[in-house]
C-alpha atoms as a PDB file:
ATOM      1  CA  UNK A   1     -19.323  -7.434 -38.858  1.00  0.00           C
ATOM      2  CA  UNK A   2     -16.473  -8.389 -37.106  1.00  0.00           C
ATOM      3  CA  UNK A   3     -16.658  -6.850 -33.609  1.00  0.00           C
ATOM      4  CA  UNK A   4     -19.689  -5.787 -31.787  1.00  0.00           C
ATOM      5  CA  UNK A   5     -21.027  -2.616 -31.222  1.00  0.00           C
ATOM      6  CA  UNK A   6     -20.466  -1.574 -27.401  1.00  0.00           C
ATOM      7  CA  UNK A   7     -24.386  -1.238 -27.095  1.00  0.00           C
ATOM      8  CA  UNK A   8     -24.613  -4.249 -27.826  1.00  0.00           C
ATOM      9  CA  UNK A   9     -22.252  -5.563 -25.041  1.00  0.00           C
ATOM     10  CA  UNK A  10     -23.783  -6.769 -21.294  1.00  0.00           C
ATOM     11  CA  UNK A  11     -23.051  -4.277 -19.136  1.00  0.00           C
ATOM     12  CA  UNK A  12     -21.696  -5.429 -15.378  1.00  0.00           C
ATOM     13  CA  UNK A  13     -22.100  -3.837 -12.493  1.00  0.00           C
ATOM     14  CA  UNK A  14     -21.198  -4.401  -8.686  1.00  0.00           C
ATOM     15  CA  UNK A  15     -24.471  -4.798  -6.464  1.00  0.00           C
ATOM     16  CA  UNK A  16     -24.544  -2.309  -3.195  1.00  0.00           C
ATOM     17  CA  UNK A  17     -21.565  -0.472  -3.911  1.00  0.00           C
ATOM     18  CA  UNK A  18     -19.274  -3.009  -2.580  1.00  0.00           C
ATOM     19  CA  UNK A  19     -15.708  -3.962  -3.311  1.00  0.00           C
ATOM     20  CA  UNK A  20     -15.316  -6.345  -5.973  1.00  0.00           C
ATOM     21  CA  UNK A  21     -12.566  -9.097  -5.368  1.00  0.00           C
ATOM     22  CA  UNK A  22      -8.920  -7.970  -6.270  1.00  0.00           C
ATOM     23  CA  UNK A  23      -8.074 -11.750  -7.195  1.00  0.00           C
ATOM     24  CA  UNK A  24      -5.588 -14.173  -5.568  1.00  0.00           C
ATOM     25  CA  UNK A  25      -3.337 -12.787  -3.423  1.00  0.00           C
ATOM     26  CA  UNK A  26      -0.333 -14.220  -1.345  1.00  0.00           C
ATOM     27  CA  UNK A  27       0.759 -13.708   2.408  1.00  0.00           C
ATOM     28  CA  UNK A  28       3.975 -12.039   2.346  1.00  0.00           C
ATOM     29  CA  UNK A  29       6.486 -11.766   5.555  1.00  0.00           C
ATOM     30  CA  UNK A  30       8.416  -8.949   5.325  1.00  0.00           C
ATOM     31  CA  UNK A  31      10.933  -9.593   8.010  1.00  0.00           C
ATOM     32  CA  UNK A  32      11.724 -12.768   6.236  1.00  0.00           C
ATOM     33  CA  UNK A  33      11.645 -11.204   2.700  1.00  0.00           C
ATOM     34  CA  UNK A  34       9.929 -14.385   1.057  1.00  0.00           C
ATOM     35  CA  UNK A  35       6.409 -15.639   0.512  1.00  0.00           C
ATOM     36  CA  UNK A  36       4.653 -17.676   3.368  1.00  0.00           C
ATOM     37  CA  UNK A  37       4.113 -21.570   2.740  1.00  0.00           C
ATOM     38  CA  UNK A  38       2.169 -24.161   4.646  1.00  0.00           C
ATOM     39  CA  UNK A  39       2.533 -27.289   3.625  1.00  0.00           C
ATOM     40  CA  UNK A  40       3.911 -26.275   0.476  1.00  0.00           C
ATOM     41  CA  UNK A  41       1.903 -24.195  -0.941  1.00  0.00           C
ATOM     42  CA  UNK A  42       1.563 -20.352  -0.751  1.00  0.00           C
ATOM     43  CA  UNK A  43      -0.864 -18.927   1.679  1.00  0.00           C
ATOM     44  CA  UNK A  44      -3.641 -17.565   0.573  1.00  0.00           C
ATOM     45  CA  UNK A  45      -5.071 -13.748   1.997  1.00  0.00           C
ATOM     46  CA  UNK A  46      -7.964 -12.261   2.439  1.00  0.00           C
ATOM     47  CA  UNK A  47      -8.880  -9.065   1.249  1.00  0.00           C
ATOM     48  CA  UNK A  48      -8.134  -6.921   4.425  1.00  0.00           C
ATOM     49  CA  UNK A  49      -4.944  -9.357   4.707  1.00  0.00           C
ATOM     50  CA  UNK A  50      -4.162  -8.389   0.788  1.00  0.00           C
ATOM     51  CA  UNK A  51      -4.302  -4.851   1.062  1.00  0.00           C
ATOM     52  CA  UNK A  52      -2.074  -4.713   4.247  1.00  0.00           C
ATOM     53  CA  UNK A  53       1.001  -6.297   2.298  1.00  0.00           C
ATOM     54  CA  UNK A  54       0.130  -3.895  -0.659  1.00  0.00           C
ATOM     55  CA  UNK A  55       0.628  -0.871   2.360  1.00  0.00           C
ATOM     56  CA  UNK A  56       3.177  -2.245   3.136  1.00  0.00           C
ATOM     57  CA  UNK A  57       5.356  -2.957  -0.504  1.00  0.00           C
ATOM     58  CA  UNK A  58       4.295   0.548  -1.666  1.00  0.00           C
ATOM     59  CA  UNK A  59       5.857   1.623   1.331  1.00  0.00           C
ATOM     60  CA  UNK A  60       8.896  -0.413   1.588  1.00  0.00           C
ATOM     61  CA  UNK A  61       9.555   0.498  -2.578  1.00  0.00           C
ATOM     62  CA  UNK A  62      11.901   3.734  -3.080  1.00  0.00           C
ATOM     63  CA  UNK A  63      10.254   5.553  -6.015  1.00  0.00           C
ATOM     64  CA  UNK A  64      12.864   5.105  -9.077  1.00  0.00           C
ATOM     65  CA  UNK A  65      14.080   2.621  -7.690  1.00  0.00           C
ATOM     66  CA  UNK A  66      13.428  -0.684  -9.735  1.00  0.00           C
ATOM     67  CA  UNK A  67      13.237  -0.803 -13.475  1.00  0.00           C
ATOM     68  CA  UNK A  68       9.830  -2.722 -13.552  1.00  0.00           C
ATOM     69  CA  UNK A  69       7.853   0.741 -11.748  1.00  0.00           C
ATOM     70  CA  UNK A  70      10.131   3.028 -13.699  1.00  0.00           C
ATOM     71  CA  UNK A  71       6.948   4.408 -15.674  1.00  0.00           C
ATOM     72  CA  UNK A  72       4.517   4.207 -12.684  1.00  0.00           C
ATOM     73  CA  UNK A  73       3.870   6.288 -10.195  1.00  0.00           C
ATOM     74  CA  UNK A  74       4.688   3.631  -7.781  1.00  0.00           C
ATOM     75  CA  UNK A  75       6.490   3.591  -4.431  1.00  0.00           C
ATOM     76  CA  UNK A  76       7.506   6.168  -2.043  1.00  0.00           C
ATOM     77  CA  UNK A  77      10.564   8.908  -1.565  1.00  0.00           C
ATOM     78  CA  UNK A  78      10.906   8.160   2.129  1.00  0.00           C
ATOM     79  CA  UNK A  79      14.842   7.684   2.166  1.00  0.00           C
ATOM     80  CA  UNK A  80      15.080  10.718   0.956  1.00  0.00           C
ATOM     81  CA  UNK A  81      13.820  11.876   4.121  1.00  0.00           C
ATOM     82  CA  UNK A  82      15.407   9.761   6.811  1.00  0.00           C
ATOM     83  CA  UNK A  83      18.859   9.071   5.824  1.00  0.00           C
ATOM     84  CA  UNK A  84      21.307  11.073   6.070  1.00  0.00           C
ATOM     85  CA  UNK A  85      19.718  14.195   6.190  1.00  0.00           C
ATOM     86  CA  UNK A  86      19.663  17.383   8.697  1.00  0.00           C
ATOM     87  CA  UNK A  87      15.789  18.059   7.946  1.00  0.00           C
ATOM     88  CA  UNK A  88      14.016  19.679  10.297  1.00  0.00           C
ATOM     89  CA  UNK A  89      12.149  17.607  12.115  1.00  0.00           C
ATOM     90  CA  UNK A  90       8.553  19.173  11.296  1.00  0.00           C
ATOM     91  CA  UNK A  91       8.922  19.247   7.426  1.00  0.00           C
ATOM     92  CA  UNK A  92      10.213  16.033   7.600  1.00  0.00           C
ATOM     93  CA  UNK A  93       7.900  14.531   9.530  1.00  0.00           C
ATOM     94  CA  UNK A  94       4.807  16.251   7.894  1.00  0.00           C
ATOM     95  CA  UNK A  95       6.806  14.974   4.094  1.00  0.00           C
ATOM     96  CA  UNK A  96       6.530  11.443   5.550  1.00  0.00           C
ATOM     97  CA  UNK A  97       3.109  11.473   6.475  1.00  0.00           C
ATOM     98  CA  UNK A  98       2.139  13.058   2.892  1.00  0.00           C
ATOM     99  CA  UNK A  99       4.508  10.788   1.111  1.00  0.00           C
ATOM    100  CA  UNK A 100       2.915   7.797   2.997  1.00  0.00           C
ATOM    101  CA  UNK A 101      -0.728   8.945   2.547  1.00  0.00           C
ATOM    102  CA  UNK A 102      -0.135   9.817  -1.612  1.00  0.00           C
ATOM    103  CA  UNK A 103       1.268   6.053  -1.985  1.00  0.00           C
ATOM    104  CA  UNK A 104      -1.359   4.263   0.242  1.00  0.00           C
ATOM    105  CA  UNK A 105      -4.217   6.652  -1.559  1.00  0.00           C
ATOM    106  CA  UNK A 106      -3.340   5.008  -4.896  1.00  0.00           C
ATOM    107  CA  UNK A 107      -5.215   1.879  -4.040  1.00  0.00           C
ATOM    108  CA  UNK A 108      -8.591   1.932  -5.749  1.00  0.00           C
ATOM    109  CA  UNK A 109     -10.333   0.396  -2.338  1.00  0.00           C
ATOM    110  CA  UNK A 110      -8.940   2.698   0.018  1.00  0.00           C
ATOM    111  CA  UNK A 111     -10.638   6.196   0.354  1.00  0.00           C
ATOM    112  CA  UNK A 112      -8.754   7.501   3.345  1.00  0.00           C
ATOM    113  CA  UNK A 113      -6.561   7.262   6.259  1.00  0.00           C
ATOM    114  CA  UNK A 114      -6.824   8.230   9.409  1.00  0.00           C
ATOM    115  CA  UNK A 115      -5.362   8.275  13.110  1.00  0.00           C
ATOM    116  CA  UNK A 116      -1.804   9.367  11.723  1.00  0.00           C
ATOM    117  CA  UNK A 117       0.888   8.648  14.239  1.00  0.00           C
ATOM    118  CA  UNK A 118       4.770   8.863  13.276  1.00  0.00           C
ATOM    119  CA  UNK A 119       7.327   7.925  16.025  1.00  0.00           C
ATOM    120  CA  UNK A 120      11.047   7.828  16.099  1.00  0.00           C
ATOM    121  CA  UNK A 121      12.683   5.354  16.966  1.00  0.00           C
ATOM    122  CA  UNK A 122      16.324   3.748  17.246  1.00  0.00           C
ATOM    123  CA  UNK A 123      15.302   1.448  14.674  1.00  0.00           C
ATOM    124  CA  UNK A 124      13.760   4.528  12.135  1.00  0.00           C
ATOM    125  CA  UNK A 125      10.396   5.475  12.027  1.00  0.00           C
ATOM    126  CA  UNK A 126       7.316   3.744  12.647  1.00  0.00           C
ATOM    127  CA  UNK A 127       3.873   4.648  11.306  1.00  0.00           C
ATOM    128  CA  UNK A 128       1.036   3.939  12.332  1.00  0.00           C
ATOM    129  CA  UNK A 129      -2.917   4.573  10.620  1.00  0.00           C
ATOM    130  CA  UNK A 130      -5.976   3.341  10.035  1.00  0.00           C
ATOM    131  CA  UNK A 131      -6.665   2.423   6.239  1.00  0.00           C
ATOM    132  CA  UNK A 132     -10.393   3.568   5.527  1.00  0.00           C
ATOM    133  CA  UNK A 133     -12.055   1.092   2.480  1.00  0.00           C
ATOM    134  CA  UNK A 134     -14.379   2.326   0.109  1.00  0.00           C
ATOM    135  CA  UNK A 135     -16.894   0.054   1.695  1.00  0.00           C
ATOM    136  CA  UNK A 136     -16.421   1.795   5.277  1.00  0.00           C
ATOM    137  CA  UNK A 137     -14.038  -0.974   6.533  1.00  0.00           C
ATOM    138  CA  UNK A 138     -11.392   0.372   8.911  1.00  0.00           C
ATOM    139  CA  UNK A 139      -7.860  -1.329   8.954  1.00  0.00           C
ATOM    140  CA  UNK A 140      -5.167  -0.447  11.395  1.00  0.00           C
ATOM    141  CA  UNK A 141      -2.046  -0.839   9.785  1.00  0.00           C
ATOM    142  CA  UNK A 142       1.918   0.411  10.175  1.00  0.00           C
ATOM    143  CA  UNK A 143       5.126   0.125   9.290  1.00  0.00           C
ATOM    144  CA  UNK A 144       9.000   0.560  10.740  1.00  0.00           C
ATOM    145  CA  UNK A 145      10.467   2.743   8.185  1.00  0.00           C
ATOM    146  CA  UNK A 146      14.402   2.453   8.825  1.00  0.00           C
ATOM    147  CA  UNK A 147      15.452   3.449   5.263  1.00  0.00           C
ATOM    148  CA  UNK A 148      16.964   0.555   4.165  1.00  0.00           C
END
């Protein structure tokens, strides 16, 4: 027989219900629009530290944007909202939050957010929240959404 049956297979499971590892993942600076290095060599993140630059690159994405997420769900319809636009101010700011809590939701270790604040400033929007893990961690996060 040339493949196993799946009964047959270990099964795995994660002890305590706790997050297993995502893998490797790189700092990124978003101001500076590259990867961090120290002493040549990318910089390694922690989890918390991983899933913060994941908030924030879902966020920064435009939905439709870029050929490689064209058949994902992936990204966000937030310029939409902010540029150019006579919205009023309500629905748009209630579209933001949802369109900010549907991206960040997608992440299988998050299970909520919380502490929702949107302000408006010259520079955009800024959002702030707390990211709730599956494993109870909180993470206080945000981002300047200028829409561009």
């Amino acid at each position: 027989m040339m493949f196993p049956n799946s009964q047959d297979l270990p099964s795995t499971t994660v002890a305590n219900n706790a997050i297993a590892t995502m893998g490797k993942s790189f700092l990124f600076d978003f101001e500076t629009g590259d990867f961090v290095i120290k002493d040549g060599r990318l910089v390694v993140t922690d989890e918390v530290s991983a899933i913060k630059v994941w908030i924030e690159k879902i966020l920064y994405t435009e939905k439709g944007r870029y050929a490689v997420y064209k058949d994902l769900s992936y990204g966000t319809s937030i310029e939409d909202l902010i540029i150019g636009t006579n919205y009023n101010i309500a629905f748009t700011e209630s579209e933001l939050k949802r369109e900010i809590e549907d991206a960040i939701l997608q992440h299988p270790h998050i299970s909520g957010i919380s502490n929702f604040i949107l302000a408006r400033e010259i520079s955009g929007v800024t959002a702030e929240f707390t990211v709730v893990l599956k494993d109870g961690t909180m993470v206080e996060s945000g981002v300047n959404l200028n829409g561009g």
